[in-house]
C-alpha atoms as a PDB file:
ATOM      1  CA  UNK A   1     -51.150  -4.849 -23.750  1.00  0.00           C
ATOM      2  CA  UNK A   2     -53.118  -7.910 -23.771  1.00  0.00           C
ATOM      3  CA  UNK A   3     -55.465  -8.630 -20.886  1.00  0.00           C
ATOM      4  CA  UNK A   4     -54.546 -11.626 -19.938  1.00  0.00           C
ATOM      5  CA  UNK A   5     -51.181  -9.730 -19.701  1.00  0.00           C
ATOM      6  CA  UNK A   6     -52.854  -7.036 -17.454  1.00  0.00           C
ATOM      7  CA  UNK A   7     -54.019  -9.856 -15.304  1.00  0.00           C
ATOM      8  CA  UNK A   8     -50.607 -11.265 -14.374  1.00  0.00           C
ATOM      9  CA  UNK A   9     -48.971  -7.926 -14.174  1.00  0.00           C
ATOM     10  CA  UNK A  10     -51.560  -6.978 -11.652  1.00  0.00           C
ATOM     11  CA  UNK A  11     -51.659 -10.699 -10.204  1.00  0.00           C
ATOM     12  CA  UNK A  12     -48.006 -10.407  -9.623  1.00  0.00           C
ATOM     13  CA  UNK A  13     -47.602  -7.022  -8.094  1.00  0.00           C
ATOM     14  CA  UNK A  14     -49.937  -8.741  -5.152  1.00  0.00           C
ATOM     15  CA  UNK A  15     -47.135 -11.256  -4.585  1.00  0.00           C
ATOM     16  CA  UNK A  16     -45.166 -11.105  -1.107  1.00  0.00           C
ATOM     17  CA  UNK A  17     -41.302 -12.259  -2.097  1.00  0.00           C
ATOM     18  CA  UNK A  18     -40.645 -12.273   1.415  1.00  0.00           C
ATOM     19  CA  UNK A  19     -42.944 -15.548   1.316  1.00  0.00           C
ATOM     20  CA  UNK A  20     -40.427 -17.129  -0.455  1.00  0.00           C
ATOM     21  CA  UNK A  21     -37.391 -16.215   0.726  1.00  0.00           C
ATOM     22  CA  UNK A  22     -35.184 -18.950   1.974  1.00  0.00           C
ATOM     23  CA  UNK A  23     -33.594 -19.298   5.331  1.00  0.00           C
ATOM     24  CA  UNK A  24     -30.187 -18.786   5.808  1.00  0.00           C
ATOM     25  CA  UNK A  25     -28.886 -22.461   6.345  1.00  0.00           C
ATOM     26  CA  UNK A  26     -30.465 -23.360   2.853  1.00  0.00           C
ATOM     27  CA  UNK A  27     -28.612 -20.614   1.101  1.00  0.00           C
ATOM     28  CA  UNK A  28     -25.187 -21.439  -0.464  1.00  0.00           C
ATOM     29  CA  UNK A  29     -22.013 -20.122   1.013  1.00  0.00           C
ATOM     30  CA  UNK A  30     -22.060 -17.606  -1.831  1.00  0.00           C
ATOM     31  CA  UNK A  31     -24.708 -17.631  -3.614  1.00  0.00           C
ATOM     32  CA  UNK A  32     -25.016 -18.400  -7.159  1.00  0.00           C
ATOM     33  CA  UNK A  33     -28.632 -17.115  -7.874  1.00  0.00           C
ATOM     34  CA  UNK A  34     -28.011 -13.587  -6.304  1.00  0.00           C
ATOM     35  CA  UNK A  35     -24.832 -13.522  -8.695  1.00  0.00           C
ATOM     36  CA  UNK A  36     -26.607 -14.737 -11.603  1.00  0.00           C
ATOM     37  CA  UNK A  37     -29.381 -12.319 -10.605  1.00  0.00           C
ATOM     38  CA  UNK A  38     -26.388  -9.521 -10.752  1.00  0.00           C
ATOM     39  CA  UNK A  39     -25.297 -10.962 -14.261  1.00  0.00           C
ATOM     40  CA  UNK A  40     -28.156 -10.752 -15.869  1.00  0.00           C
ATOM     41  CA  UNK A  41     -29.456  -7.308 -14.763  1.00  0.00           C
ATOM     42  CA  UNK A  42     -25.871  -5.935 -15.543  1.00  0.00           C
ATOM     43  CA  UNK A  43     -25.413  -7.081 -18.639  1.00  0.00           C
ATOM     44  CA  UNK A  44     -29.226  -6.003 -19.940  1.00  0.00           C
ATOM     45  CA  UNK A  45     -28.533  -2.673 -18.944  1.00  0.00           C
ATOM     46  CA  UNK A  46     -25.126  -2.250 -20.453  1.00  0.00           C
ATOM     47  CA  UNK A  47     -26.952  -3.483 -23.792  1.00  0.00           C
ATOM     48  CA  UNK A  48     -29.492  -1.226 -23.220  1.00  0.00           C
ATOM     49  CA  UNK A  49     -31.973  -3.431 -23.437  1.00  0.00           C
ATOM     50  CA  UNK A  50     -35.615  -3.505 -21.753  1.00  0.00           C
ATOM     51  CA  UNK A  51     -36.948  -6.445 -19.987  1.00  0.00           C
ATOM     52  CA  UNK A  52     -39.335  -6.047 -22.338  1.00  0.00           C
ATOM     53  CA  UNK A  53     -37.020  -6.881 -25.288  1.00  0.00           C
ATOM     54  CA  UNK A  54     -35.356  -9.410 -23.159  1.00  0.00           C
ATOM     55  CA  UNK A  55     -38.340 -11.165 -23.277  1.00  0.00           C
ATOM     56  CA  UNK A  56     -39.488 -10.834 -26.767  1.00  0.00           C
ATOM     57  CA  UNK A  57     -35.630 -12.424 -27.583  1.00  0.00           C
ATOM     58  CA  UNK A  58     -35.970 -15.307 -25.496  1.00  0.00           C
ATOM     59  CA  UNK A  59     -39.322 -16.400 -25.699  1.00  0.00           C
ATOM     60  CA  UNK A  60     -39.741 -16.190 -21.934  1.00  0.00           C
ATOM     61  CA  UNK A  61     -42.494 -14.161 -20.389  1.00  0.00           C
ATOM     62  CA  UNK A  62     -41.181 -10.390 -19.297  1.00  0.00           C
ATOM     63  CA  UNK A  63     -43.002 -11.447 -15.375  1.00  0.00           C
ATOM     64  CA  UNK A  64     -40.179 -14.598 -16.195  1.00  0.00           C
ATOM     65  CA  UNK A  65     -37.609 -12.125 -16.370  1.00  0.00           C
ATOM     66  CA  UNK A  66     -38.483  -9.867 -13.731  1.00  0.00           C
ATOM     67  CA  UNK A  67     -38.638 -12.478 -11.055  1.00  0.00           C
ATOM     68  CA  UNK A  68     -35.181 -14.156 -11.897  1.00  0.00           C
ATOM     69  CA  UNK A  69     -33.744 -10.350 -11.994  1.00  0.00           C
ATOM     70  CA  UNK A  70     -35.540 -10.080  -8.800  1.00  0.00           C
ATOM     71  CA  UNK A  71     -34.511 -13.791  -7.134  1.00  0.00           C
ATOM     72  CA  UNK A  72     -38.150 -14.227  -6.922  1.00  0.00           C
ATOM     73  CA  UNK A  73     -37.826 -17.422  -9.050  1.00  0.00           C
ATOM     74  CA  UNK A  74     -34.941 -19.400  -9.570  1.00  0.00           C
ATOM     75  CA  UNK A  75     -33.751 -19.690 -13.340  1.00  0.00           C
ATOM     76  CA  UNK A  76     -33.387 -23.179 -15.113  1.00  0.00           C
ATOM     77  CA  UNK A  77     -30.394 -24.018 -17.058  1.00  0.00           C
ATOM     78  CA  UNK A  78     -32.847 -23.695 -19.966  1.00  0.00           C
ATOM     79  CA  UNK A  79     -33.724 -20.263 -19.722  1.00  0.00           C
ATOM     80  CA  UNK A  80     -30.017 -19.049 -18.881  1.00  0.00           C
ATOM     81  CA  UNK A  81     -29.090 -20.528 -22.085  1.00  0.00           C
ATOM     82  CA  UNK A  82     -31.497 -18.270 -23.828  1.00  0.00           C
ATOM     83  CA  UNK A  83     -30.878 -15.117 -21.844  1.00  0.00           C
ATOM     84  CA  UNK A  84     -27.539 -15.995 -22.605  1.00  0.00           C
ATOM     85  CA  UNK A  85     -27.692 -15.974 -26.019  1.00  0.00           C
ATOM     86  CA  UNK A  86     -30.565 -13.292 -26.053  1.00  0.00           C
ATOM     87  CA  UNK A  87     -27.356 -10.974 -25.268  1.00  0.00           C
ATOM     88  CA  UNK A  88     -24.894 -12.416 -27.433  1.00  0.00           C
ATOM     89  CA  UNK A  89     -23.016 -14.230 -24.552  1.00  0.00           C
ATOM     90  CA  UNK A  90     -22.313 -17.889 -24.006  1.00  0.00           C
ATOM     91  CA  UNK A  91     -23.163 -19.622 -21.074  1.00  0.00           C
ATOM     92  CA  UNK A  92     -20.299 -21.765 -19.014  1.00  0.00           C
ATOM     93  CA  UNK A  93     -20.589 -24.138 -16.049  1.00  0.00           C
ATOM     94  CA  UNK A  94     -17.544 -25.450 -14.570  1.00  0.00           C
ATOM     95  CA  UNK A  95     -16.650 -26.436 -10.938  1.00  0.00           C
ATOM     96  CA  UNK A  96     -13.617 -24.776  -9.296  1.00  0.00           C
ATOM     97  CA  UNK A  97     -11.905 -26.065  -5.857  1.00  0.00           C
ATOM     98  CA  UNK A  98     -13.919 -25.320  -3.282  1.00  0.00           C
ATOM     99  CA  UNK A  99     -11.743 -22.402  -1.104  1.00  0.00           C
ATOM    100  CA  UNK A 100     -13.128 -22.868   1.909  1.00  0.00           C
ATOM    101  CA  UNK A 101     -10.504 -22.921   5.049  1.00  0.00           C
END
């Protein structure tokens, strides 16, 4: 392991999530990111495959990974493209009618 590696493992152990956490009125109705978050964690495992290797297939750094499986950061449409196909899946976006009563 690199240092500089070392450095942002150990820089980002230090980080407080709780700092970032929104507050309820700015969260979505059901939300997306937690269900993304779900997505991708369920579907690495099932693969068997390590953040790690998520990583080294995507191009993003593992720390990346590990704070959009943890809802740390919020992923861009970017990056779910290559998780996406980092796990032989496609990615789709569509709008549905909203069900709300």
């Amino acid at each position: 392991m690199s240092d500089f590696q070392k450095y942002l493992d150990e820089a980002f152990s230090k980080i407080n999530t709780s700092d970032f956490s929104d507050s309820e009125e700015d969260l979505p109705r059901d939300n997306i990111y937690k269900e993304i978050q779900q997505l991708i964690v369920s579907e690495r495992k099932k693969q068997k495959v390590t953040q790690k290797e998520l990583s080294q297939r995507t191009g993003l750094s593992q720390a990346n990974i590990s704070n959009i499986e943890n809802g740390v950061t919020r992923p861009t449409i970017d990056s779910l493209q290559k998780i996406a196909e980092a796990l032989g899946k496609r990615l789709l976006v569509c709008f549905e009618e909203n069900e709300e009563i």
